[in-house]
PDB file of N, CA and C in Angstrom:
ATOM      1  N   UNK A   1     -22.178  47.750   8.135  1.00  0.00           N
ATOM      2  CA  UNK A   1     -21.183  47.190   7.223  1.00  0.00           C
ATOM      3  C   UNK A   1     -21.302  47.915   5.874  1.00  0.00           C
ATOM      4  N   UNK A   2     -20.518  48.404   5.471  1.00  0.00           N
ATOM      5  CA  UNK A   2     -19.912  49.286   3.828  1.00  0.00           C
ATOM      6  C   UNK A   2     -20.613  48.031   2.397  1.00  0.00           C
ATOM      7  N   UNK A   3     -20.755  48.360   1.858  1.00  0.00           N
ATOM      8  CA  UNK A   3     -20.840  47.903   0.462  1.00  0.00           C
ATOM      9  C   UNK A   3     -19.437  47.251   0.315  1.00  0.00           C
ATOM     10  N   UNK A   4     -18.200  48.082   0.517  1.00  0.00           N
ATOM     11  CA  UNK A   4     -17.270  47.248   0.003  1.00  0.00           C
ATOM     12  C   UNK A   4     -16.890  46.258   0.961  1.00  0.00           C
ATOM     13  N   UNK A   5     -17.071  46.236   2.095  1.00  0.00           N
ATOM     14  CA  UNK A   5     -17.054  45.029   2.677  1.00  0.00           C
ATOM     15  C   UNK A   5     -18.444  43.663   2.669  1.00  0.00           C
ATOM     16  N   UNK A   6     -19.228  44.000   2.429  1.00  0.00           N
ATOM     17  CA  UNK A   6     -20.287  42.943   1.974  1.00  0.00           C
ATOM     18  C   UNK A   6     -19.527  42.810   0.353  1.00  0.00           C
ATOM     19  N   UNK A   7     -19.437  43.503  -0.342  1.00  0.00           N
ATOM     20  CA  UNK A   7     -18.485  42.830  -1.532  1.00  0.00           C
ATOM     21  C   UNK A   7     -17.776  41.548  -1.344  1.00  0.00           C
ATOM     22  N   UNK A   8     -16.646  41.963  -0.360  1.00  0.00           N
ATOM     23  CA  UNK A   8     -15.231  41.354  -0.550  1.00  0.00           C
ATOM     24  C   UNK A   8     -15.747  40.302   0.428  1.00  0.00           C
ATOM     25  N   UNK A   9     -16.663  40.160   1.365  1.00  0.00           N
ATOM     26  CA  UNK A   9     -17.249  39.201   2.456  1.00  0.00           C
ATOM     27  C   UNK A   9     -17.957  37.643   1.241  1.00  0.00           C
ATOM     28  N   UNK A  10     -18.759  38.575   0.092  1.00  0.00           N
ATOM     29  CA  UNK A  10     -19.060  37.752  -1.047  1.00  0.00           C
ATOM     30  C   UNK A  10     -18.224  37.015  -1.813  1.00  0.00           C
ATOM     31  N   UNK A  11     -17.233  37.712  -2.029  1.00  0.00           N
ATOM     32  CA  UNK A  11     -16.143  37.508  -2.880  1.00  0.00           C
ATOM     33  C   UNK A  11     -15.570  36.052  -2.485  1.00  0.00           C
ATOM     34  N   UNK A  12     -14.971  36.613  -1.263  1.00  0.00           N
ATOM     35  CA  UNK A  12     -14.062  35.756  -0.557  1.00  0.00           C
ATOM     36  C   UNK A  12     -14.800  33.916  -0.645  1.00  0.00           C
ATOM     37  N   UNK A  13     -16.172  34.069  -0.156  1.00  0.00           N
ATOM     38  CA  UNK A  13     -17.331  32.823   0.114  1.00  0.00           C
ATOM     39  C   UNK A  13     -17.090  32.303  -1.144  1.00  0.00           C
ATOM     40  N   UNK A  14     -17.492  32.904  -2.424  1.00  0.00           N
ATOM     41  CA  UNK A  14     -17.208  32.627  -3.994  1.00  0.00           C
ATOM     42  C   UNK A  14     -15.930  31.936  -3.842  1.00  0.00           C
ATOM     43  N   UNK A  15     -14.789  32.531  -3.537  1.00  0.00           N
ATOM     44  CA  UNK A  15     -13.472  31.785  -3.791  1.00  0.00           C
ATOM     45  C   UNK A  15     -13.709  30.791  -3.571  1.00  0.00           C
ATOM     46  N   UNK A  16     -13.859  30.521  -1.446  1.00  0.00           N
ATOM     47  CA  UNK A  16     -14.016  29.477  -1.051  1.00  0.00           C
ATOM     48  C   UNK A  16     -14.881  28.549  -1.481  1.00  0.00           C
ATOM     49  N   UNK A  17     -15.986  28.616  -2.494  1.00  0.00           N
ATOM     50  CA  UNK A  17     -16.548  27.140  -2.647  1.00  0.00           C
ATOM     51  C   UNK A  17     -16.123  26.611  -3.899  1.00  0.00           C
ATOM     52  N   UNK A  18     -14.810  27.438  -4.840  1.00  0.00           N
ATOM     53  CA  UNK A  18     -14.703  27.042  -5.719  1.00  0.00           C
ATOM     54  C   UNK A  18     -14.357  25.917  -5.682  1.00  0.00           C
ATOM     55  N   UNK A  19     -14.847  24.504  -6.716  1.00  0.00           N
ATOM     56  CA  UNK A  19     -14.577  23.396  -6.611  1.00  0.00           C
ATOM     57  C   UNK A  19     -12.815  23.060  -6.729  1.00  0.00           C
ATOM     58  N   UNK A  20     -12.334  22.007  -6.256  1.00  0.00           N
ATOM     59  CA  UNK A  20     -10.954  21.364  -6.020  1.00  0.00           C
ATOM     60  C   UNK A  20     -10.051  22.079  -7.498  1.00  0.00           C
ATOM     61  N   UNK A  21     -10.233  21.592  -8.208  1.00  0.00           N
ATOM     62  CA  UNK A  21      -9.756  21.508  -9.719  1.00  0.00           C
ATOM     63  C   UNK A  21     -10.130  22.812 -10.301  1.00  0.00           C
ATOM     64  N   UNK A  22     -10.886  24.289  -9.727  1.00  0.00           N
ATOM     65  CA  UNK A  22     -10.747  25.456 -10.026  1.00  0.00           C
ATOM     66  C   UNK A  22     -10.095  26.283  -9.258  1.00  0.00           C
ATOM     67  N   UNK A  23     -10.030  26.044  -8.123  1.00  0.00           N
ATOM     68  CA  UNK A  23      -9.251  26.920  -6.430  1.00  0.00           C
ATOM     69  C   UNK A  23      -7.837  27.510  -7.641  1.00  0.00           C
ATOM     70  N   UNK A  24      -6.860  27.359  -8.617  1.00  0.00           N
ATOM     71  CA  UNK A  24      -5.892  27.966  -9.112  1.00  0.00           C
ATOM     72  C   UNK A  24      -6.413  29.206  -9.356  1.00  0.00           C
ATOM     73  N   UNK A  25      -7.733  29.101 -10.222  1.00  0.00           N
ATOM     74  CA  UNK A  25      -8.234  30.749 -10.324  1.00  0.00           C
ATOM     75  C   UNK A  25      -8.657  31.586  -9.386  1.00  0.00           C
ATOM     76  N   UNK A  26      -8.789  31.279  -8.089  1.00  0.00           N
ATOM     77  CA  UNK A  26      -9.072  32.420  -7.083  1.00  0.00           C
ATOM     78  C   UNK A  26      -8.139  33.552  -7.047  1.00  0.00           C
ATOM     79  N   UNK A  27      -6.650  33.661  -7.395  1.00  0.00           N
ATOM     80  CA  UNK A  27      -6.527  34.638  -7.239  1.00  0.00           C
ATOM     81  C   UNK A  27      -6.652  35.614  -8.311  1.00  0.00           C
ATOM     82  N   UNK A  28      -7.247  35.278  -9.301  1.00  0.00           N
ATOM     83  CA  UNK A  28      -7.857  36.077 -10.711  1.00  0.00           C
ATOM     84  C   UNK A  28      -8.889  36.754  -9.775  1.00  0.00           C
ATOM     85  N   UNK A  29      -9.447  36.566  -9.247  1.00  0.00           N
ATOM     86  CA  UNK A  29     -10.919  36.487  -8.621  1.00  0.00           C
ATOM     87  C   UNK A  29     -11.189  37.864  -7.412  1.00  0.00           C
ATOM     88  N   UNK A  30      -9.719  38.232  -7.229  1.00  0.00           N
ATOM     89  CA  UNK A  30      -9.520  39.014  -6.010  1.00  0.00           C
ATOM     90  C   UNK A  30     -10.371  40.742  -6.389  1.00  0.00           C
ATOM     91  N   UNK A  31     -10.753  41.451  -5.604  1.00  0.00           N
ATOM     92  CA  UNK A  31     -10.813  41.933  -5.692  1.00  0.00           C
ATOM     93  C   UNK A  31      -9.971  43.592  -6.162  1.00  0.00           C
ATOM     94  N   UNK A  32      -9.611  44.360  -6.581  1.00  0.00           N
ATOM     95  CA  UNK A  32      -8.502  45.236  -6.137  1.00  0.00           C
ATOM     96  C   UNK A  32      -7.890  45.892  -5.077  1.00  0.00           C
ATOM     97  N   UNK A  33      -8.986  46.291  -3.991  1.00  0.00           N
ATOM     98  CA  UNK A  33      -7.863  46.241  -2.648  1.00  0.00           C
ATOM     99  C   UNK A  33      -8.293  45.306  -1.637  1.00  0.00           C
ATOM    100  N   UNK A  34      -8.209  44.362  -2.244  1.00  0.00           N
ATOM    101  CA  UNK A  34      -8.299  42.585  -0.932  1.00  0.00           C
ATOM    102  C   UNK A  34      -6.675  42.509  -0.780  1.00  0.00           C
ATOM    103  N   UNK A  35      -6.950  42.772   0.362  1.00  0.00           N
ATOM    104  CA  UNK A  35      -5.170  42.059   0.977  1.00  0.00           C
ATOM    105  C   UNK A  35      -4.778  41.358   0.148  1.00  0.00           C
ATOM    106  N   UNK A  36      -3.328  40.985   0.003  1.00  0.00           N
ATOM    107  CA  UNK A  36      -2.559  40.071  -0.649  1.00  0.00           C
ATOM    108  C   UNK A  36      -1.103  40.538   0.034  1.00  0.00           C
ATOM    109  N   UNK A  37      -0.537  38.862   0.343  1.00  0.00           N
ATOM    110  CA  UNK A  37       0.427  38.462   1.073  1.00  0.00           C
ATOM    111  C   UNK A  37       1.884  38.081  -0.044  1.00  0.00           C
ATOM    112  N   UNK A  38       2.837  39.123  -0.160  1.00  0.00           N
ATOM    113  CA  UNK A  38       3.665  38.719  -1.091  1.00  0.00           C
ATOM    114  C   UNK A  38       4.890  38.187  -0.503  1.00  0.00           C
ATOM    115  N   UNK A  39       5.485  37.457  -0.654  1.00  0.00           N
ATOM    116  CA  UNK A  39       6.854  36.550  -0.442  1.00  0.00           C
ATOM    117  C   UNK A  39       8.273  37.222  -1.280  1.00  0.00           C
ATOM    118  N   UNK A  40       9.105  37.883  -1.183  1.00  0.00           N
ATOM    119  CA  UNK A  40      10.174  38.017  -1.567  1.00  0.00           C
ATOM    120  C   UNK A  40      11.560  38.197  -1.115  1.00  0.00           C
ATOM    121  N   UNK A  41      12.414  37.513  -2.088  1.00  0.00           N
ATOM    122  CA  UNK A  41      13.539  37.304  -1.576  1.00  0.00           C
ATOM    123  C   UNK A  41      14.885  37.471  -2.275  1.00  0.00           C
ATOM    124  N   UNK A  42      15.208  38.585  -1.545  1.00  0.00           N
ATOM    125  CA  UNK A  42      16.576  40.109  -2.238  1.00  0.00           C
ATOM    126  C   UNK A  42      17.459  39.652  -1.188  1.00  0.00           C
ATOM    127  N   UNK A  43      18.902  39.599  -2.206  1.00  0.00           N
ATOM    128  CA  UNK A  43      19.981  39.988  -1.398  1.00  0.00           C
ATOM    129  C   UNK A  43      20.445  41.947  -0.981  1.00  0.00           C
ATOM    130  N   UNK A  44      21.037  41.873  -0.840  1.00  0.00           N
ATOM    131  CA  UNK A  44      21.275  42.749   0.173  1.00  0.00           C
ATOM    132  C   UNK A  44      21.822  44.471  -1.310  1.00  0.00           C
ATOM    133  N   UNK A  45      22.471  44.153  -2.557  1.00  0.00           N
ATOM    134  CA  UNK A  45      22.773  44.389  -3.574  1.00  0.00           C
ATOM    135  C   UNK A  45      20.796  45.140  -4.405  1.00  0.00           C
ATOM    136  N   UNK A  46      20.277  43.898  -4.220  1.00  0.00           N
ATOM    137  CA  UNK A  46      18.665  44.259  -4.763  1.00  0.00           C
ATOM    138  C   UNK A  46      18.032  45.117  -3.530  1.00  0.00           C
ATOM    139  N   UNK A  47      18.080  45.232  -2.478  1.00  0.00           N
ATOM    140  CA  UNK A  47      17.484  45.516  -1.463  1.00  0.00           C
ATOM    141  C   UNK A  47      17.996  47.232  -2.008  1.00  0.00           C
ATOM    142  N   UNK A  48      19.611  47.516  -1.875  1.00  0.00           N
ATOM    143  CA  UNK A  48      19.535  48.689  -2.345  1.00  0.00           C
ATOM    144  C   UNK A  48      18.829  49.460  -3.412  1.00  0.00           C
ATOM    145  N   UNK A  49      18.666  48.554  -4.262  1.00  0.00           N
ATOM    146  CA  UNK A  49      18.040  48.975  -5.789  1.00  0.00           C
ATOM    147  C   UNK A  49      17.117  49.350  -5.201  1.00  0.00           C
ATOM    148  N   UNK A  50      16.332  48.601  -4.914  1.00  0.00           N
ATOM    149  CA  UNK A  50      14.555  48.835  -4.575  1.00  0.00           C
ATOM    150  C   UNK A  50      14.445  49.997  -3.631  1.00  0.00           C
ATOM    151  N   UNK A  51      15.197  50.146  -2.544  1.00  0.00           N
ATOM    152  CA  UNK A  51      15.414  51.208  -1.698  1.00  0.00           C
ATOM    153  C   UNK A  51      15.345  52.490  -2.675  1.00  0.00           C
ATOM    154  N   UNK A  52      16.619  52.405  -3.067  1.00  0.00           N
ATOM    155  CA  UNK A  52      16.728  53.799  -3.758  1.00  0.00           C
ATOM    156  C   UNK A  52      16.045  54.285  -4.732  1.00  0.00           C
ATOM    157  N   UNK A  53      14.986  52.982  -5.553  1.00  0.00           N
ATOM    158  CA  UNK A  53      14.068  53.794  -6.452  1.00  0.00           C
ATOM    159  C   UNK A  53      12.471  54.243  -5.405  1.00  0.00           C
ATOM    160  N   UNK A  54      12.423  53.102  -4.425  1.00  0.00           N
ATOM    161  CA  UNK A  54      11.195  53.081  -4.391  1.00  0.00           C
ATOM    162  C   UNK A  54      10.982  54.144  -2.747  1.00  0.00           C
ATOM    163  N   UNK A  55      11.789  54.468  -1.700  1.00  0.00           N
ATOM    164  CA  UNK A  55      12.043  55.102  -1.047  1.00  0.00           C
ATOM    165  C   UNK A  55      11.860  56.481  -1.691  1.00  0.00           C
ATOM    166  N   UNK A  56      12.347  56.829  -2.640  1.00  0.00           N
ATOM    167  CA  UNK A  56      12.235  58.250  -2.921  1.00  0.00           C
ATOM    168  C   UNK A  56      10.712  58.988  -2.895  1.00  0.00           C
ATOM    169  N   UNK A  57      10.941  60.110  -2.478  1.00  0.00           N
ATOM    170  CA  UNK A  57       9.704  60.822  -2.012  1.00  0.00           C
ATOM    171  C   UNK A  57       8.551  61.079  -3.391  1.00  0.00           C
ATOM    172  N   UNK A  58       9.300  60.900  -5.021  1.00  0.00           N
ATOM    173  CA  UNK A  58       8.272  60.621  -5.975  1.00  0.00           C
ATOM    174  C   UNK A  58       7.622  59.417  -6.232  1.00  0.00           C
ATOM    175  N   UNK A  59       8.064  58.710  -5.086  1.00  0.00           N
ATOM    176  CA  UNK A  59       7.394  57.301  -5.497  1.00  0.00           C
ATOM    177  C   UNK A  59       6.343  57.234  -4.732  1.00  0.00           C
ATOM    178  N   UNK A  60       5.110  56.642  -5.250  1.00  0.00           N
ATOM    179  CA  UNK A  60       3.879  55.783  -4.422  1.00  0.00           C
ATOM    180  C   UNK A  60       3.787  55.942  -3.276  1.00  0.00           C
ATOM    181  N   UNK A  61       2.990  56.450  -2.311  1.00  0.00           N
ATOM    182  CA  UNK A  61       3.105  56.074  -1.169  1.00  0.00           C
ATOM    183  C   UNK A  61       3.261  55.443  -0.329  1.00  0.00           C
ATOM    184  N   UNK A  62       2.364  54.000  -1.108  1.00  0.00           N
ATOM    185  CA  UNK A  62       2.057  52.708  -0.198  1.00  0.00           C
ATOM    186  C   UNK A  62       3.399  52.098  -0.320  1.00  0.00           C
ATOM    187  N   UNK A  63       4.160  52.404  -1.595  1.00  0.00           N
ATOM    188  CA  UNK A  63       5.538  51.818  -2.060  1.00  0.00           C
ATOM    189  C   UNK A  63       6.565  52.633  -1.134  1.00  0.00           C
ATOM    190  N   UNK A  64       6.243  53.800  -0.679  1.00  0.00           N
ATOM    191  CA  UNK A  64       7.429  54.464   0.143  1.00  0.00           C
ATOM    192  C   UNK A  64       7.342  53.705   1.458  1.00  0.00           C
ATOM    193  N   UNK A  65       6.082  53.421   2.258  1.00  0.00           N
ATOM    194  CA  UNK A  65       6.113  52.971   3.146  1.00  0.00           C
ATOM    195  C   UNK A  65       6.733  51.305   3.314  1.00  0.00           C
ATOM    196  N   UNK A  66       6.576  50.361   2.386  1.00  0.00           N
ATOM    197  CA  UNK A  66       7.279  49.527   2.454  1.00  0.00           C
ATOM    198  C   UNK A  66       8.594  49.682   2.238  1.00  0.00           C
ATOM    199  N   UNK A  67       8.892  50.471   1.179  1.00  0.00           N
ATOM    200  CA  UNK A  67      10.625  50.257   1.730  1.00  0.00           C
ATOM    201  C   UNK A  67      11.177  50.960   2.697  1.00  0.00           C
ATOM    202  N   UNK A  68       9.973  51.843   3.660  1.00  0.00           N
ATOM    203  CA  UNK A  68      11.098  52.534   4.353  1.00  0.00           C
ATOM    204  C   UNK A  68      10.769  51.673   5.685  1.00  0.00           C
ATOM    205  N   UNK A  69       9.465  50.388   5.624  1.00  0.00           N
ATOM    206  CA  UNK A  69       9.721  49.551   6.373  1.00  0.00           C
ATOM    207  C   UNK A  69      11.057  48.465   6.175  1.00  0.00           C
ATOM    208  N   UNK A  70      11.140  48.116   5.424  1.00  0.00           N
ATOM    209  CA  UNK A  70      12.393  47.427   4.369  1.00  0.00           C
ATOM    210  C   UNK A  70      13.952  47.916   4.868  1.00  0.00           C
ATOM    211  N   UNK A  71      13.956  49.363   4.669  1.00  0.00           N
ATOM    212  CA  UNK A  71      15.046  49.919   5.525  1.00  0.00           C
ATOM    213  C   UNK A  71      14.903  49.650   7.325  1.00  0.00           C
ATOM    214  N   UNK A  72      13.963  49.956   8.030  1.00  0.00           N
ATOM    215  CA  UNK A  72      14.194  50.103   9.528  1.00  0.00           C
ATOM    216  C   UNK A  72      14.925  48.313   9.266  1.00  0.00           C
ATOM    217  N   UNK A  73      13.973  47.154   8.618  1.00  0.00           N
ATOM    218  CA  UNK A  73      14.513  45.622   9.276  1.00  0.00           C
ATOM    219  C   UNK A  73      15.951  45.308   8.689  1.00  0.00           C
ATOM    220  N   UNK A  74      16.290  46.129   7.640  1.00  0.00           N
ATOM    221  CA  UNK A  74      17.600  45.876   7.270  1.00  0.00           C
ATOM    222  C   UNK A  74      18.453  46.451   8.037  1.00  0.00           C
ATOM    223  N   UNK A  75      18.167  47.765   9.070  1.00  0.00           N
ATOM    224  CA  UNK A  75      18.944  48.107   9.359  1.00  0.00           C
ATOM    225  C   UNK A  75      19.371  48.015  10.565  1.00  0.00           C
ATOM    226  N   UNK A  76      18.354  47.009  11.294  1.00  0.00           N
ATOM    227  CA  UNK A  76      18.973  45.958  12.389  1.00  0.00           C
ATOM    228  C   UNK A  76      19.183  44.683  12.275  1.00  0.00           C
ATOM    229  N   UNK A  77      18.738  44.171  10.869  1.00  0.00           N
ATOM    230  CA  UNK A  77      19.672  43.015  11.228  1.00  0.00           C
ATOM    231  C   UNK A  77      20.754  42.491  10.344  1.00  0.00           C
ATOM    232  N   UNK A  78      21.175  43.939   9.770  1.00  0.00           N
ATOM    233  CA  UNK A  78      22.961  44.343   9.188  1.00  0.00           C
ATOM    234  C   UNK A  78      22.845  45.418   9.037  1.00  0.00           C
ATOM    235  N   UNK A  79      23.413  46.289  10.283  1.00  0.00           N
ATOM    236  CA  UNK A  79      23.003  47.266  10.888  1.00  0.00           C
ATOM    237  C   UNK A  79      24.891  48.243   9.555  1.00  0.00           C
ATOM    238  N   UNK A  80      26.109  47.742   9.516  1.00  0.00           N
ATOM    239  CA  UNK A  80      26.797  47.785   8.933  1.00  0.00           C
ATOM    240  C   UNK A  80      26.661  47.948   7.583  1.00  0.00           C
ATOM    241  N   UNK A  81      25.699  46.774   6.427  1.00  0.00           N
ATOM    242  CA  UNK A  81      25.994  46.515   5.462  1.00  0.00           C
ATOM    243  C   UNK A  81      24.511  47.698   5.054  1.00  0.00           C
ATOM    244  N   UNK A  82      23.607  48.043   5.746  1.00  0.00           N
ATOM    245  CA  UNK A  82      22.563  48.384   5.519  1.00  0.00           C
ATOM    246  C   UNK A  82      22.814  50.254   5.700  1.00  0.00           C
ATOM    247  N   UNK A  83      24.163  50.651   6.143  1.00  0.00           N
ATOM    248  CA  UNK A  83      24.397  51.723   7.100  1.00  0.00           C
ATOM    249  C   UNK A  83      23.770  53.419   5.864  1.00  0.00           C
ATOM    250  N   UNK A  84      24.248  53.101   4.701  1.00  0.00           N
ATOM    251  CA  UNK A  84      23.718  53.900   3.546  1.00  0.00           C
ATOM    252  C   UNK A  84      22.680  53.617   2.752  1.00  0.00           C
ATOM    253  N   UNK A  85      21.772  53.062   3.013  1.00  0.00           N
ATOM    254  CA  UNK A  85      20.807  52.647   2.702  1.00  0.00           C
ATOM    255  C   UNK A  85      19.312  53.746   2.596  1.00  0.00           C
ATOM    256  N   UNK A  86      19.256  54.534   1.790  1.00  0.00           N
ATOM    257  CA  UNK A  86      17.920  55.715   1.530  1.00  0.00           C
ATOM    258  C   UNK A  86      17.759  55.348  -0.207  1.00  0.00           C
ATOM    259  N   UNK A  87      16.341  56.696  -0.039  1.00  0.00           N
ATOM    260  CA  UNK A  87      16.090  56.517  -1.382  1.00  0.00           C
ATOM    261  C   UNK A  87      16.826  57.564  -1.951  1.00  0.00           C
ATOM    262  N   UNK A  88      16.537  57.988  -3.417  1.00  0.00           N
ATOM    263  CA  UNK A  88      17.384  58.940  -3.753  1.00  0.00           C
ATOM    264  C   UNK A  88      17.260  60.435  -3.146  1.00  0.00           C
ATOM    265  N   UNK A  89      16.334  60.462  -2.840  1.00  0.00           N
ATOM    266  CA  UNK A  89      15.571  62.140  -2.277  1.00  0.00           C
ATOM    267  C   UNK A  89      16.553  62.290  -1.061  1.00  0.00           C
ATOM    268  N   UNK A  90      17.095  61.192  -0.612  1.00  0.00           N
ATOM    269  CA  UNK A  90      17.650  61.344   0.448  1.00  0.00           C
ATOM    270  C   UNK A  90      18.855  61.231   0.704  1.00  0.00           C
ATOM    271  N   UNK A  91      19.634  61.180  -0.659  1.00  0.00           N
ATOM    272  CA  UNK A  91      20.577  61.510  -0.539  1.00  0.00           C
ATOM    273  C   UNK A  91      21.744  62.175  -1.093  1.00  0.00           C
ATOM    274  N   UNK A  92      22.574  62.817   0.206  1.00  0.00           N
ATOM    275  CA  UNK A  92      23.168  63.731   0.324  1.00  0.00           C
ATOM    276  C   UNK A  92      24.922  63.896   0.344  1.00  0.00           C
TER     277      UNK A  92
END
């Protein structure tokens, strides 16, 4: 086992015994690359935005790969409204 996983194995135990009435600060507490589960919710107008900045080939990696996951689910399930949907690098 890595150092950074006996870290984040520590970490995590720490969260969990924080008492009732402190558990709000655990996610102060996170490490920098501990998973985290984000929730968001774009209409179809924002979906382009984000596409076209964050799709482009100067952006982030980890950020290219989500929106160009972002594009494949938009583009089956509004296969129409989703049909021009890239980042800017990509389009032509």
């Amino acid at each position: 086992m890595s150092a950074w996983d006996k870290l984040y194995i520590e970490t995590q135990k720490y969260i969990n015994e924080l008492p009732e009435e402190l558990s709000h600060i655990g996610n102060y507490l996170r490490l920098n690359g501990s998973p985290l589960t984000v929730l968001v919710k774009m209409n179809m107008r924002e979906v382009y935005h984000f596409v076209r900045l964050r799709a482009d080939e100067h952006a982030q990696w980890e950020i290219q790969n989500i929106a160009k996951l972002m594009v494949k689910i938009a583009k089956k399930m509004a296969p129409k409204t989703s049909s021009k949907l890239c980042g800017k690098s990509d389009f032509k």
